[in-house]
C-alpha atoms as a PDB file:
ATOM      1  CA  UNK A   1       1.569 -20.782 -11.850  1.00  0.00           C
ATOM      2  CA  UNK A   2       4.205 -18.526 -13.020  1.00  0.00           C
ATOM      3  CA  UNK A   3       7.704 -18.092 -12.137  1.00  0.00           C
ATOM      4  CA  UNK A   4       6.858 -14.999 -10.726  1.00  0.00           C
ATOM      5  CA  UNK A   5       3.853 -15.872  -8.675  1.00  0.00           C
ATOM      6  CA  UNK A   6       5.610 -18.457  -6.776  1.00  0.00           C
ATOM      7  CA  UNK A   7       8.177 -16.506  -6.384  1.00  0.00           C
ATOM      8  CA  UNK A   8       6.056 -13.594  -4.606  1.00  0.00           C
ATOM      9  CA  UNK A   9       4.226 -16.717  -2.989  1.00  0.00           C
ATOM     10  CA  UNK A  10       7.489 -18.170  -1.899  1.00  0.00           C
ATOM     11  CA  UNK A  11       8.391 -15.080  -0.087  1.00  0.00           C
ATOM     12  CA  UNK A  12       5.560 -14.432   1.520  1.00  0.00           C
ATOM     13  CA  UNK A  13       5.714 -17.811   3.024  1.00  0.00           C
ATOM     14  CA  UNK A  14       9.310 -17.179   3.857  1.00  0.00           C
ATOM     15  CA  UNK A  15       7.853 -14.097   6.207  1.00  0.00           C
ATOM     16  CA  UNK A  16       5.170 -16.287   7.593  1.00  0.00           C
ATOM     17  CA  UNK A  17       2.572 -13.966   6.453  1.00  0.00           C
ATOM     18  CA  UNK A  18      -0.739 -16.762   5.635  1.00  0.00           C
ATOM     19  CA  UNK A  19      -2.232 -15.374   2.271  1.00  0.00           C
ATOM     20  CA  UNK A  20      -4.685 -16.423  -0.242  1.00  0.00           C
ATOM     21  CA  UNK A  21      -3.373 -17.229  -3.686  1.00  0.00           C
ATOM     22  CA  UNK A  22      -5.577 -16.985  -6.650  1.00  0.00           C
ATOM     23  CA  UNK A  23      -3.405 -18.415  -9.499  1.00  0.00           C
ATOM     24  CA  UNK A  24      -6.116 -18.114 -12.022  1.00  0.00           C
ATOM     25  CA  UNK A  25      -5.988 -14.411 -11.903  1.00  0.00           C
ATOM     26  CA  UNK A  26      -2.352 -14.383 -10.800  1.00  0.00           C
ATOM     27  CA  UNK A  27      -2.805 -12.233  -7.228  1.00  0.00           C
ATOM     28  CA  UNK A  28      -2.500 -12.978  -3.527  1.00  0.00           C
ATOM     29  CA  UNK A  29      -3.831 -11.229  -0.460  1.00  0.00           C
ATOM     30  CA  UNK A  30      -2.997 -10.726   2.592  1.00  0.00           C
ATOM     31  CA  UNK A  31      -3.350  -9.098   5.873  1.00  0.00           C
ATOM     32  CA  UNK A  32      -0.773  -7.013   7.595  1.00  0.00           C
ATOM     33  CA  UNK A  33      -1.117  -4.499  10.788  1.00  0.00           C
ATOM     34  CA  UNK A  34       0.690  -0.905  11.176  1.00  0.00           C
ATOM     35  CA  UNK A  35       1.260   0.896  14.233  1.00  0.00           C
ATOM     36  CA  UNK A  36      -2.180   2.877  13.428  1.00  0.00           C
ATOM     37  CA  UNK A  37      -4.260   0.026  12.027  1.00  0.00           C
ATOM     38  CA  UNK A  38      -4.895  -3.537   9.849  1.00  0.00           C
ATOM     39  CA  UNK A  39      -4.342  -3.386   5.844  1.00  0.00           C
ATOM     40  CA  UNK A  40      -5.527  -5.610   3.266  1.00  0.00           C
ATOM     41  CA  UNK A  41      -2.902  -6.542   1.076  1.00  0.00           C
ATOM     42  CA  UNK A  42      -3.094  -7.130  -2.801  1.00  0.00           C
ATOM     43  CA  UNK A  43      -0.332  -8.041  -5.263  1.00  0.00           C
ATOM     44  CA  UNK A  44      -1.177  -8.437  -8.694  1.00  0.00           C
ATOM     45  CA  UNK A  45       1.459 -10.150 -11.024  1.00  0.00           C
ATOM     46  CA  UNK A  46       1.014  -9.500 -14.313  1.00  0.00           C
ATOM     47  CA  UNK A  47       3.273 -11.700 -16.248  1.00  0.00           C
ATOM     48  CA  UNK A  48       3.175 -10.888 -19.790  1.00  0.00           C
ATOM     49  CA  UNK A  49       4.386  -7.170 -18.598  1.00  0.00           C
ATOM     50  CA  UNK A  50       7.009  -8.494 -15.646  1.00  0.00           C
ATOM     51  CA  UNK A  51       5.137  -6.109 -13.411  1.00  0.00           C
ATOM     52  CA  UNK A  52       4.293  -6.571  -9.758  1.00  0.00           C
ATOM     53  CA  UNK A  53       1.743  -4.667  -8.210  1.00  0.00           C
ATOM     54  CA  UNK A  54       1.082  -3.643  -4.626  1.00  0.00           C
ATOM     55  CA  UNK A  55      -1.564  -2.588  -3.034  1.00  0.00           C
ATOM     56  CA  UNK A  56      -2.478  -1.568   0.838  1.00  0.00           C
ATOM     57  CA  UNK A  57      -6.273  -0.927   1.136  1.00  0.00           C
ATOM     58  CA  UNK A  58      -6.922   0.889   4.629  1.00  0.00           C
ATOM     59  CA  UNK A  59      -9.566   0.259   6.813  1.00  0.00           C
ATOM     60  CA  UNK A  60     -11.574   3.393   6.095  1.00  0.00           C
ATOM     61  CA  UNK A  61     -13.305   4.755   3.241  1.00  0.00           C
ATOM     62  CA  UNK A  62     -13.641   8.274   2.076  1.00  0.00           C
ATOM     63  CA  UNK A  63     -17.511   9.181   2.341  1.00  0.00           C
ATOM     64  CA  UNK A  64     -19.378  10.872  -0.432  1.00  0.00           C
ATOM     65  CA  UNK A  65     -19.142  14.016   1.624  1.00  0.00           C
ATOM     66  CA  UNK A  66     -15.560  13.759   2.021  1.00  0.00           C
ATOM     67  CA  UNK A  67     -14.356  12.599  -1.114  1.00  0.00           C
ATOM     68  CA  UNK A  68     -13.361  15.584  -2.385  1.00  0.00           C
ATOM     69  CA  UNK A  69     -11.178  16.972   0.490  1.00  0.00           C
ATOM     70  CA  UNK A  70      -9.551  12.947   0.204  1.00  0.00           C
ATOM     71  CA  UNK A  71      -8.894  14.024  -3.275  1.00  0.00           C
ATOM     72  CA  UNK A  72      -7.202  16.674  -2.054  1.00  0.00           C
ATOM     73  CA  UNK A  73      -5.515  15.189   1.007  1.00  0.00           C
ATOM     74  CA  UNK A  74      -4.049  12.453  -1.290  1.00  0.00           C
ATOM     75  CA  UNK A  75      -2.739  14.773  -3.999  1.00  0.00           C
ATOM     76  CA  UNK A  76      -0.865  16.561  -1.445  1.00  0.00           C
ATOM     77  CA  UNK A  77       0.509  13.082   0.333  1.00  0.00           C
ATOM     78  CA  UNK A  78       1.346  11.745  -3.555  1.00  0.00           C
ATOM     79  CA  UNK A  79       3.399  15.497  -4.293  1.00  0.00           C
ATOM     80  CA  UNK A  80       6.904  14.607  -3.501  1.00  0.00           C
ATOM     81  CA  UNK A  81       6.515  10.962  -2.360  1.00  0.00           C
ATOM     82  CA  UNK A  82       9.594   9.138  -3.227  1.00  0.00           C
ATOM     83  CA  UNK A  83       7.770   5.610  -4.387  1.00  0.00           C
ATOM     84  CA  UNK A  84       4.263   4.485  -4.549  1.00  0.00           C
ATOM     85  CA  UNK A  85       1.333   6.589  -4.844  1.00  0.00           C
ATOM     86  CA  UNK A  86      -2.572   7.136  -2.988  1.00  0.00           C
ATOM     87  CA  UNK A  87      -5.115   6.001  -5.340  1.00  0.00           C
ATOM     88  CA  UNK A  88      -8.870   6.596  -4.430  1.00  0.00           C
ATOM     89  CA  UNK A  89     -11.975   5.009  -5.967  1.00  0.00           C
ATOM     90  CA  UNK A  90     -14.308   7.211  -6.743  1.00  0.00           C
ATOM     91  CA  UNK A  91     -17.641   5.108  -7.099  1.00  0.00           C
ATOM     92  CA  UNK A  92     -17.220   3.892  -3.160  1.00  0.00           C
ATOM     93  CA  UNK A  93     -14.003   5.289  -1.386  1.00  0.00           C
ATOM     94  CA  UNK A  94     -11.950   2.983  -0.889  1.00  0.00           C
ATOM     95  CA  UNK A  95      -8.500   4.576  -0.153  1.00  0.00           C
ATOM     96  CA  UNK A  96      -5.057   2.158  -1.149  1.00  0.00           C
ATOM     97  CA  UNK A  97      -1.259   2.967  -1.878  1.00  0.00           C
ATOM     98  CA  UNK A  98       0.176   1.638  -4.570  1.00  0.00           C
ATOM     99  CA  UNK A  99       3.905   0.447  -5.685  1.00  0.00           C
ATOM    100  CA  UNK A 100       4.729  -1.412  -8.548  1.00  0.00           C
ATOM    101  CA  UNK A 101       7.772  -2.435 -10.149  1.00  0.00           C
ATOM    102  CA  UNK A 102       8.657  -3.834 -13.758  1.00  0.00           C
ATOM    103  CA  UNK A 103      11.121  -6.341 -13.756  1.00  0.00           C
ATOM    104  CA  UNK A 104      12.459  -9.694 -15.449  1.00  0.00           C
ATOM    105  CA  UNK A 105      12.154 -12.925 -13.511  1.00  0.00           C
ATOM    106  CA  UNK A 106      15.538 -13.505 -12.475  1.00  0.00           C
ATOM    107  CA  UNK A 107      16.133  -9.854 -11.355  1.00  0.00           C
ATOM    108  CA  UNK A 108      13.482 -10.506  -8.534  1.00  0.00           C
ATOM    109  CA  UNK A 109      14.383 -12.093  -5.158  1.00  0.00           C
ATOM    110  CA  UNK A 110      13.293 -11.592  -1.656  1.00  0.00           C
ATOM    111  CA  UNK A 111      14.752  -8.929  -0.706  1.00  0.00           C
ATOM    112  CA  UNK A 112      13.267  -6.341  -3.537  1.00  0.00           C
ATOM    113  CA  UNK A 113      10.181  -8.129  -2.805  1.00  0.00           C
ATOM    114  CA  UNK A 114      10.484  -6.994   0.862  1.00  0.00           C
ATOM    115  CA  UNK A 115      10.891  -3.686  -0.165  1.00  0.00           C
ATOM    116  CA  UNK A 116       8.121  -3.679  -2.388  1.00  0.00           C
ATOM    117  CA  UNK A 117       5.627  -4.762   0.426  1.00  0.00           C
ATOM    118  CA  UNK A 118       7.250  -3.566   3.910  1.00  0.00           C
ATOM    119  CA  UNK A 119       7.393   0.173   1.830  1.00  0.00           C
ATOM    120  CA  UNK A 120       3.885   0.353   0.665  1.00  0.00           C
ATOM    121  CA  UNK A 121       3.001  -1.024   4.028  1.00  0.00           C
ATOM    122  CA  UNK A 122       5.078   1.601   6.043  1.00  0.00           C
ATOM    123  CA  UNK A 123       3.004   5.088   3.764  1.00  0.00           C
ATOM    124  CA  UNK A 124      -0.226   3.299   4.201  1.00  0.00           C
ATOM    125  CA  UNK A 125       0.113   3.293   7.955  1.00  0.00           C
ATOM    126  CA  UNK A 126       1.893   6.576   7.998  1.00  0.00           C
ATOM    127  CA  UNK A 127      -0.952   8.511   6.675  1.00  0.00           C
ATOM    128  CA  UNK A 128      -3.758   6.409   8.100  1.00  0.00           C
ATOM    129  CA  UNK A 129      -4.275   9.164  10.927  1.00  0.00           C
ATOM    130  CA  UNK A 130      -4.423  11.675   7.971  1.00  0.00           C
ATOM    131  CA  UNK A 131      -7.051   9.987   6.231  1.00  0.00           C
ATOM    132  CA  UNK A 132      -8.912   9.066   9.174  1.00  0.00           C
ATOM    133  CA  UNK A 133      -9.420  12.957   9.957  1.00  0.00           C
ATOM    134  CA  UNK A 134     -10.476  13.454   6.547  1.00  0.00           C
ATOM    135  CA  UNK A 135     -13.570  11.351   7.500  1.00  0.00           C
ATOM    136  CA  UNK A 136     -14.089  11.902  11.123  1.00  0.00           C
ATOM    137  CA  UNK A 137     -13.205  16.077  11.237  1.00  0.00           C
ATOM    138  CA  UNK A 138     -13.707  18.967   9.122  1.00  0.00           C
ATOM    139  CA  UNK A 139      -9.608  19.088   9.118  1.00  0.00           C
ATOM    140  CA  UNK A 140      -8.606  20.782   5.985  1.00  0.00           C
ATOM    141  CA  UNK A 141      -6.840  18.329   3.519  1.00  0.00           C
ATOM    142  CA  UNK A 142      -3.780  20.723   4.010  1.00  0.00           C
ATOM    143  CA  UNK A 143      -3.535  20.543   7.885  1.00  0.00           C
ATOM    144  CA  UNK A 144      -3.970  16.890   7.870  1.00  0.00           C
ATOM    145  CA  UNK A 145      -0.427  16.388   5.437  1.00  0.00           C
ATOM    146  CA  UNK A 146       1.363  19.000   6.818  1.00  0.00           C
ATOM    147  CA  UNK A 147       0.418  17.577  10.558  1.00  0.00           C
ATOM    148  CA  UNK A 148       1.578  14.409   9.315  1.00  0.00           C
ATOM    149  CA  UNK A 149       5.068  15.342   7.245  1.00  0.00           C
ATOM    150  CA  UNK A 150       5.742  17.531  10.001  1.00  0.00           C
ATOM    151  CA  UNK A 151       5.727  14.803  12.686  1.00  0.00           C
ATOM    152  CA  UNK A 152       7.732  12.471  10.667  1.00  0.00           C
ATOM    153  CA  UNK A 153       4.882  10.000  10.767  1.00  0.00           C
ATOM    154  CA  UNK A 154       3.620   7.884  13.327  1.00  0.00           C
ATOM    155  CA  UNK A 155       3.462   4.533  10.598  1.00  0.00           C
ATOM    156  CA  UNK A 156       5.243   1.502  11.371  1.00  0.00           C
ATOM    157  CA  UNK A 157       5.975  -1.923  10.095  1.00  0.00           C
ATOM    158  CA  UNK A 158       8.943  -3.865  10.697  1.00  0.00           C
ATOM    159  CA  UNK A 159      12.003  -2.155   8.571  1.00  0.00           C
ATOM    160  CA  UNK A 160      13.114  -3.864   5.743  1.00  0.00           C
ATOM    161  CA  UNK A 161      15.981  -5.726   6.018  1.00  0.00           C
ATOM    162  CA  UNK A 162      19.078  -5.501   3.542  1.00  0.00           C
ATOM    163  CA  UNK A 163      19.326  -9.062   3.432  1.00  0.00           C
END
């Protein structure tokens, strides 16, 4: 295992989140639930580039119907976001944000890994309500962000700490 695998396993251990590691392909996943639903977790450590990956997948996926007002709905949510991005798969829908960071071993501890997870986390859940319109309504992809940014967002994990 590499030093930062365990390191990412390590802290998630420290948060008493249970997880799955597969050190073979270096990633671990995990389950983690928002104020407006569950998320599969992903982080993918890719050594040889001292990059961490993170991924929330939401609950939902984007229907062939609907896929190309999600397109739109997450190119508006992405404009102007200050870290991470929406990513959607085309071939079946499945809807995840994303945050990475590039980093050397010793610059990584728990707190940026808290960050990295609680953050990605905290956008998934806010715009879960967004993208669960998308599928259930006819909303327009710019009514559902703009009812969203307007509110604030409903999304909520616990805060990361400054620890």
């Amino acid at each position: 295992m590499t030093a930062l695998l365990k390191m990412v396993a390590d802290f998630l251990e420290s948060e008493g989140f249970n997880f799955d590691l597969d050190k073979e392909n270096s990633l671990v996943r995990f389950g983690v639930s928002g104020r407006n639903g569950p998320y599969s977790m992903l982080i993918d450590v890719l050594p040889e580039h001292r990059l961490i990956k993170c991924f929330s997948i939401v609950p939902v996926r984007a229907p062939e119907n609907k896929r190309e007002t999600m397109i739109e709905f997450l190119t508006r949510a992405n404009y102007g976001l200050p870290f991470g991005n929406f990513e959607l798969d085309l071939s079946d829908g499945e809807v995840r944000f994303k945050t990475s960071m590039h980093t050397d071993e010793g610059a990584v501890g728990p707190a940026v890994l808290r960050r990295l997870v609680f953050i990605n986390a905290n956008f998934a859940d806010e715009y879960m309500p967004g993208i669960v319109r998308i599928v259930d309504t006819d909303v327009s992809a710019e009514e559902a962000v703009r009812d969203i940014e307007q509110d604030g967002g409903e999304g909520g994990m616990a805060p990361p700490s400054d620890d």
